[in-house]
Protein backbone atom coordinates (compact mmCIF):
# COMPACT_ATOMS: atom_id res chain seq x y z
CA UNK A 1 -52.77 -22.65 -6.51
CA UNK A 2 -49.40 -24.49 -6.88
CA UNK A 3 -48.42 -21.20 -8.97
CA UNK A 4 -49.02 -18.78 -5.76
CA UNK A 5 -47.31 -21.14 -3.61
CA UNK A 6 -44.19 -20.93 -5.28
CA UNK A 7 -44.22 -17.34 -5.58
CA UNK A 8 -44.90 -17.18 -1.63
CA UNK A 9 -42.21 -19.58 -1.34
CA UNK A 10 -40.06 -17.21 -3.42
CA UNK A 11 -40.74 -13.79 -2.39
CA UNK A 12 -40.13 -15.56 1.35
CA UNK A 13 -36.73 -16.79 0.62
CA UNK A 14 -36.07 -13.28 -1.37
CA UNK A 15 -37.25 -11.56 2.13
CA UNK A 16 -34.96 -13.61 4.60
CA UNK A 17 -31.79 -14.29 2.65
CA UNK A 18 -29.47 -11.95 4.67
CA UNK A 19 -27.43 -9.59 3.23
CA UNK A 20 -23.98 -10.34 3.25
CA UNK A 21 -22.10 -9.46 6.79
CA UNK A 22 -19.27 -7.10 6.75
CA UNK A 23 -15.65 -8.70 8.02
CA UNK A 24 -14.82 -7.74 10.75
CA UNK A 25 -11.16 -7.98 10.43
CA UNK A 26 -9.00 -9.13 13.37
CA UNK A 27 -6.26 -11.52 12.10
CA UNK A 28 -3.88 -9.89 9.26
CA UNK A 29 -1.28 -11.44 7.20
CA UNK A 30 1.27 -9.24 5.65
CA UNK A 31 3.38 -10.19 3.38
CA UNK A 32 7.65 -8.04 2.85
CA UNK A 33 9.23 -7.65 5.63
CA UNK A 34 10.10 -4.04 4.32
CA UNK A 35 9.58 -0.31 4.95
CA UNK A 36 6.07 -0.34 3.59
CA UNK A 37 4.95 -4.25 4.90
CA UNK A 38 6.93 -3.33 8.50
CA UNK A 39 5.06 -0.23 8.78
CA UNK A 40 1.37 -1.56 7.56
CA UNK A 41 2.16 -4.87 10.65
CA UNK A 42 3.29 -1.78 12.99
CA UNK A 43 0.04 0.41 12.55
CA UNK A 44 -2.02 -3.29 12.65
CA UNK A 45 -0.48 -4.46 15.50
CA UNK A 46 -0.66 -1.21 17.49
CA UNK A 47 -4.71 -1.04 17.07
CA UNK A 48 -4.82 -4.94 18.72
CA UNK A 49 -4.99 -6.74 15.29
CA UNK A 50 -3.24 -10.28 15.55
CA UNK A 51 -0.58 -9.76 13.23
CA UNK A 52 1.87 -12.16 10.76
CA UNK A 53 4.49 -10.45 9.20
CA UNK A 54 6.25 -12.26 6.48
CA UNK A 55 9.14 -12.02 4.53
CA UNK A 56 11.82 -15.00 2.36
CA UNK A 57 14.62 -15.39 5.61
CA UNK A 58 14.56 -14.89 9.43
CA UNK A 59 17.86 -12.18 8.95
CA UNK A 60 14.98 -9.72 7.29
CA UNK A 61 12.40 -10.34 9.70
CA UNK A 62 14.83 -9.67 12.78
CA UNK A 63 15.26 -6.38 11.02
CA UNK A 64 11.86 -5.65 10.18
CA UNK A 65 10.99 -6.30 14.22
CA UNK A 66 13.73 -4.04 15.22
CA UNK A 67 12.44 -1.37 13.36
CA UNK A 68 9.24 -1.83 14.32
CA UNK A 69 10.60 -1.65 17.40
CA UNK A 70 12.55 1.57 17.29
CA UNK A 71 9.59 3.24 15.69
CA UNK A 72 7.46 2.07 18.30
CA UNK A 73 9.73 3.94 20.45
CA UNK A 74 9.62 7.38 18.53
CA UNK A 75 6.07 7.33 18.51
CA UNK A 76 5.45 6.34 22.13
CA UNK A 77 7.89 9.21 23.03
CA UNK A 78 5.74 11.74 21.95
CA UNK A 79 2.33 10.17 22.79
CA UNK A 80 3.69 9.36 26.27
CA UNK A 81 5.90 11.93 26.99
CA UNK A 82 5.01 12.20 30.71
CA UNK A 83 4.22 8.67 31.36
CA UNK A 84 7.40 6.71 29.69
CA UNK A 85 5.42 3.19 31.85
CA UNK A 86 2.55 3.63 30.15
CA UNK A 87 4.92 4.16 26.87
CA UNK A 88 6.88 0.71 27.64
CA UNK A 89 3.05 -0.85 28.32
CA UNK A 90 2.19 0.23 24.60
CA UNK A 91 5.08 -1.52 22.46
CA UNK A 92 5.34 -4.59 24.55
CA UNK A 93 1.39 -5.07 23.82
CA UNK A 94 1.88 -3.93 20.25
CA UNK A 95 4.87 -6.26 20.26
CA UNK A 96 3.05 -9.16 21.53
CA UNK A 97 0.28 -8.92 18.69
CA UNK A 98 3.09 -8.98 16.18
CA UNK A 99 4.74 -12.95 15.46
CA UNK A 100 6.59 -13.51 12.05
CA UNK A 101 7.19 -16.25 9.58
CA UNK A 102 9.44 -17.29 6.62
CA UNK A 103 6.78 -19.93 5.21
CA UNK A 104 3.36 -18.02 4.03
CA UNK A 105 1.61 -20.53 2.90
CA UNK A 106 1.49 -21.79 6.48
CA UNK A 107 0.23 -18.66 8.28
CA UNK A 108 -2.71 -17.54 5.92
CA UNK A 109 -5.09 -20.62 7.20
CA UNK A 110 -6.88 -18.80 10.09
CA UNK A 111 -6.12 -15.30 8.48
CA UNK A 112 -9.06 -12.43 7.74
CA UNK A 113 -6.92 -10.18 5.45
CA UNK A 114 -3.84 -10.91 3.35
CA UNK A 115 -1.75 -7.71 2.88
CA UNK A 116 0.95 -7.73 0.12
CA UNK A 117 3.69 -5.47 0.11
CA UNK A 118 6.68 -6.97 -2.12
CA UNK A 119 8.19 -6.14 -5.38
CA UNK A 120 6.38 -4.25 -7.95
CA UNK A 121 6.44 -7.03 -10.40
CA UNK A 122 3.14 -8.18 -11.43
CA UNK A 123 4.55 -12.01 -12.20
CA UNK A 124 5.89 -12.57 -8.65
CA UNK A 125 2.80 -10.76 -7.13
CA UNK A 126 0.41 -13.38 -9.47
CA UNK A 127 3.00 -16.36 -8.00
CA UNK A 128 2.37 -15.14 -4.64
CA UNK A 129 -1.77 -14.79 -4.36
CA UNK A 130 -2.20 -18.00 -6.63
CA UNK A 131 -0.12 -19.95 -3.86
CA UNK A 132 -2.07 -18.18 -0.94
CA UNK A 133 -5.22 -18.56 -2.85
CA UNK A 134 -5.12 -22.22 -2.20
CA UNK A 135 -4.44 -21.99 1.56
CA UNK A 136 -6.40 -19.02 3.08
CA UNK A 137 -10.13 -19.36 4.11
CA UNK A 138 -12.55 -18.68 1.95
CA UNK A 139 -13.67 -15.79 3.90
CA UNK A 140 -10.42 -14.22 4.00
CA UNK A 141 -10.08 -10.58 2.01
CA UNK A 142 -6.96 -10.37 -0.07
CA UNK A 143 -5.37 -6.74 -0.47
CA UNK A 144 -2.37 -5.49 -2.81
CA UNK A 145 -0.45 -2.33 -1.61
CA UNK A 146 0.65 -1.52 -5.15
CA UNK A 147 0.94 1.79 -6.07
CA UNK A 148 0.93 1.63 -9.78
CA UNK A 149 -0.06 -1.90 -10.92
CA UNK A 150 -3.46 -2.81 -11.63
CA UNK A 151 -5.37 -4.22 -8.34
CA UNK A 152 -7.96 -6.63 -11.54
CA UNK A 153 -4.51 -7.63 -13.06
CA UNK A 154 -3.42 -9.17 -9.70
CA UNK A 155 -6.36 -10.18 -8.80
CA UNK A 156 -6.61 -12.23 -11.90
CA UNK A 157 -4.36 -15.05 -10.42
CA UNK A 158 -6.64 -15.86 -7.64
CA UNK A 159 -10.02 -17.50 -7.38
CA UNK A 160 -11.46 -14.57 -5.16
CA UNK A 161 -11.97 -11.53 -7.08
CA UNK A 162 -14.20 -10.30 -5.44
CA UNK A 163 -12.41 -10.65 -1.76
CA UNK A 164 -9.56 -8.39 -3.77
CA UNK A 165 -9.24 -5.37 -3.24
CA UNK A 166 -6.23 -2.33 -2.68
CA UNK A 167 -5.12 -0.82 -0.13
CA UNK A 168 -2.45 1.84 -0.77
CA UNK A 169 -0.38 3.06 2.34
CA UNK A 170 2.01 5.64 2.01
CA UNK A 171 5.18 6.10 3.29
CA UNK A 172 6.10 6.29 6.05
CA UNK A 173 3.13 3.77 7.40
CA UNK A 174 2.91 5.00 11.38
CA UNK A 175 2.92 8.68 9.87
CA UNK A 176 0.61 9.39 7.27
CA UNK A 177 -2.79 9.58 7.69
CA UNK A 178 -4.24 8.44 4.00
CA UNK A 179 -5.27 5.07 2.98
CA UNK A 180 -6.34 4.48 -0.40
CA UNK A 181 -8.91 1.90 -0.76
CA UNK A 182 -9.17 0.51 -4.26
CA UNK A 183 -12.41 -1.23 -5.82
CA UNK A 184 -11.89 -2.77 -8.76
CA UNK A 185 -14.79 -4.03 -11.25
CA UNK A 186 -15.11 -7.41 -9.44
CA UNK A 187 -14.09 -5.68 -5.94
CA UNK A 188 -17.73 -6.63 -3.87
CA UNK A 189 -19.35 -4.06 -1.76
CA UNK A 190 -18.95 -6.28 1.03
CA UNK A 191 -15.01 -6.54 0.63
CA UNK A 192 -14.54 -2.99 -0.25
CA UNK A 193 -16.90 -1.96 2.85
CA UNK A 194 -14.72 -4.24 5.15
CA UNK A 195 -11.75 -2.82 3.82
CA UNK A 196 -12.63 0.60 4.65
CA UNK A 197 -13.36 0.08 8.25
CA UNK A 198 -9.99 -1.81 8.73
CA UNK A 199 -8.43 1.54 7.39
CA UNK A 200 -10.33 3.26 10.09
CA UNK A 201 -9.95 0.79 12.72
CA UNK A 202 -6.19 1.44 11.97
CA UNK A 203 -7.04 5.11 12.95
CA UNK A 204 -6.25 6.34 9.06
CA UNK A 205 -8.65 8.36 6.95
CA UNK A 206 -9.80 6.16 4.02
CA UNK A 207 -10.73 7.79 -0.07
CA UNK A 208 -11.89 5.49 -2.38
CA UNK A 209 -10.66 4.87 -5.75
CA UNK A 210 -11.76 2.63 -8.79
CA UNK A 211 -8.80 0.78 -10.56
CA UNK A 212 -7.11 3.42 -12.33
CA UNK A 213 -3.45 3.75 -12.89
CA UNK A 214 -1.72 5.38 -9.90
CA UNK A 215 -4.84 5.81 -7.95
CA UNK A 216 -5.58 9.57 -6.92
CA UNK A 217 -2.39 10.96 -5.10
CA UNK A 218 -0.17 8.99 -7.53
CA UNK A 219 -1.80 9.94 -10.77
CA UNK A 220 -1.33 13.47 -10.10
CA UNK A 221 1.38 13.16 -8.13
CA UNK A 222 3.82 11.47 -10.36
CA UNK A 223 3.14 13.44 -13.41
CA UNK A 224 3.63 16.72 -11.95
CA UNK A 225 7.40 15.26 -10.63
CA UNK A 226 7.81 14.40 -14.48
CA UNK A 227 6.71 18.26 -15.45
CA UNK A 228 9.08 19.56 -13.35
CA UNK A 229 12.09 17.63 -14.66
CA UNK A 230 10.70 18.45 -18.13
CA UNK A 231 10.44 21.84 -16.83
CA UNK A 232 14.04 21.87 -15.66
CA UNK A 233 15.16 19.67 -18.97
CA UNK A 234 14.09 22.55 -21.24
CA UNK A 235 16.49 24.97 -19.34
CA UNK A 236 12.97 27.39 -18.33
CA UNK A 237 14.11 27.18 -14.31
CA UNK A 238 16.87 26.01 -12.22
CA UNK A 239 15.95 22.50 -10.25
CA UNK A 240 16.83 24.68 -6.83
CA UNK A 241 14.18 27.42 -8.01
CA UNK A 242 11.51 25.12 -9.16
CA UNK A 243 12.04 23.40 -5.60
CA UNK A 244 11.85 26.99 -3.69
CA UNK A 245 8.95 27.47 -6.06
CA UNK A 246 6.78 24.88 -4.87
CA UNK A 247 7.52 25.62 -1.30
CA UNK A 248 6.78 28.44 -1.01
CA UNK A 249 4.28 29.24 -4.00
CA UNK A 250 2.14 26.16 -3.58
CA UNK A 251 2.66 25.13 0.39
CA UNK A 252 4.54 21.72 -0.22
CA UNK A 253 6.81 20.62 2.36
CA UNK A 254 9.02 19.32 -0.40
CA UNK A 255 10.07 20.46 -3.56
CA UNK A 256 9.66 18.07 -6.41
CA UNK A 257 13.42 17.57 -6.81
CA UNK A 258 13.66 16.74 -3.54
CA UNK A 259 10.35 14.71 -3.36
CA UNK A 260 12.28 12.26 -6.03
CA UNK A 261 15.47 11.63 -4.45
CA UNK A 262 13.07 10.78 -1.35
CA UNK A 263 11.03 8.66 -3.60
CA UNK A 264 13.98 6.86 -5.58
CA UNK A 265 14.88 7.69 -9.06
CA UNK A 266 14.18 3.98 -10.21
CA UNK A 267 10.91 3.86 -8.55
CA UNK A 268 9.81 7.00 -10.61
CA UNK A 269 11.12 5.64 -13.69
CA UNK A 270 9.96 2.17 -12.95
CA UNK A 271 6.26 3.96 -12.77
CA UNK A 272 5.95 6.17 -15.82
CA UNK A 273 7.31 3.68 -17.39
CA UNK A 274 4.49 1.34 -16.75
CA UNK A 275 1.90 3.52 -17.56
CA UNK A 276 3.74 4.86 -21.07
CA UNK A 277 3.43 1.17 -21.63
CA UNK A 278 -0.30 1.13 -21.01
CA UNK A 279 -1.11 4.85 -22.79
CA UNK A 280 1.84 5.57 -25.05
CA UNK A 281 -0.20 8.10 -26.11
CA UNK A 282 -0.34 9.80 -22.79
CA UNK A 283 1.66 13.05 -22.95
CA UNK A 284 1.44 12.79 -19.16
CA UNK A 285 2.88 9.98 -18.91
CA UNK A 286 6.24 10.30 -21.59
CA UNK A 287 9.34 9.35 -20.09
CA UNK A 288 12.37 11.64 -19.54
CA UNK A 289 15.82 11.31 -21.06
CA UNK A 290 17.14 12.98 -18.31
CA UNK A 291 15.10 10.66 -15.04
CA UNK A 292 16.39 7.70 -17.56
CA UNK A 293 20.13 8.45 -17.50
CA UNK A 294 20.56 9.30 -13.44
CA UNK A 295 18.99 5.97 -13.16
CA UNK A 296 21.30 4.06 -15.86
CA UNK A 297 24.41 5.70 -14.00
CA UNK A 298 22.67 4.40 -10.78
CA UNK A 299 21.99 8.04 -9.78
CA UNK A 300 18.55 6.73 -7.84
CA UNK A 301 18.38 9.56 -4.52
CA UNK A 302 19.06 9.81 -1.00
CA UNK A 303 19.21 5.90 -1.20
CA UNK A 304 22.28 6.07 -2.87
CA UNK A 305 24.14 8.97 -1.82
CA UNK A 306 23.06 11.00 -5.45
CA UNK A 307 20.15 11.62 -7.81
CA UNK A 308 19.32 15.25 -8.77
CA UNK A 309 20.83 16.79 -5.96
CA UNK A 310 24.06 15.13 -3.60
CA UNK A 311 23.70 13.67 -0.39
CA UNK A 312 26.65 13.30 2.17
């Protein structure tokens, strides 16, 4: 008799344990005050999340608001082009959702999602999440915006793998559509669930992707850029024609030449790199002599007035 009991008593508490609840996110940390962290507190603040923006002085944040500001601006112009009121309205509330702060640890206590968007280096990123680990709630979802480090090797520093998660943005943030939302093995369906209606609530499309160098538009993004220098190393095509090429032959907007010096000549490098590192075996992934001098002579792009092509 005692035996049935306890398997009432167990298939009961099996029965009404709830599932675990989706977050519904409202407060968001994010964490660089630059293009990519400006733009992801921009889109955030514009949809009425409660946003902290983050970055090491008050000198970057000022900048990081005024160019929130000034996009704010471009967008509204077109949204509101008949109604510049109801334009003004929009960034002041999307303005007012949006406060900033130089200390991180400080801001993270009442936070729902942490969003990091610093330097690609995986030791700063671990220094960063093991710090924040300590102060967020537990409930809190912690996201990396990475584009080519693994999301389990950051996650690794914290004590909440599976409230970690990616979320890749591209650039530029207010623009482009795509989210990537990255589940890693320890990723939970909860987090990754909750992490996929925040994309949407953001009024992006959200694909999925399990932790796999580069992601999806990355991993066949940045090897085809590498083909086409190898292509243009070899002496088979002109950079110019391979550009024109691509236009026009497959539809891109840019050229992959020109897609580069967009992207920054280091931060190409600074990718295949990594993942020669990880799969040296990986013809895909073989570095260029070619990307690797422009960069040693500091040749990086548009960003610095020269990379494959010049720039006045």
């Amino acid at each position: 008799m005692a035996s049935v009991s306890r398997q009432l008593l167990a298939r009961y508490m099996s029965s009404s344990a709830a599932p675990a609840k989706k977050l519904a996110i409202k407060h968001v940390t994010v964490i660089g005050g630059g293009l990519m962290g400006s733009g992801i507190a921009q889109v955030a603040a514009a949809t009425g999340h409660t946003v902290v923006l983050v970055d090491q002085t008050e000198d970057i944040l000022k900048k990081s608001r005024k160019s929130i500001e000034d996009s704010l601006k471009r967008v509204t112009k077109k949204m509101f082009a008949e109604r510049p009121e109801v334009a003004s309205q929009f960034i002041e509330k999307t303005m007012s959702n949006l406060s900033t702060s130089t200390d991180a640890a400080a801001v993270v206590h009442s936070t729902d999602l942490v969003v990091e968007a610093i330097v690609e280096n995986l030791a700063v990123k671990h220094e960063l999440f093991m710090t924040l680990d300590k102060f967020a709630p537990e409930h809190a979802i912690f996201a990396s915006n990475t584009s080519s480090l693994p999301i389990t090797d950051i996650a690794n520093s914290t004590t909440r793998q599976d409230r970690f998660g990616g979320l890749h943005f591209f650039n530029p943030v207010p623009m482009m559509k795509l989210v990537e939302v990255i589940k890693a093995p320890m990723t939970s369906q909860t987090t990754y669930e909750s992490l996929l209606d925040f994309s949407k609530a953001l009024g992006k499309t959200p694909v999925s992707c399990k932790d796999t160098p580069g992601f999806i538009v990355n991993r066949l993004l940045v090897p085809y850029l590498m083909e086409s220098v190898r292509l243009y190393e070899r002496g088979h095509a002109s950079k110019e024609d391979i550009d024109v090429a691509m236009k026009l032959g497959a539809g891109y907007p840019m050229g992959p030449f020109e897609l580069l010096d967009y992207v920054g000549l280091d931060t190409s490098k600074y990718i295949i790199d990594g993942w020669h590192q990880m799969e040296p075996e990986n013809p895909l992934f073989a570095p260029s002599e070619l990307l690797n001098k422009l960069v040693a002579e500091k040749k990086l792009g548009k960003k610095t007035g020269e990379g494959f092509y010049k720039y006045k």
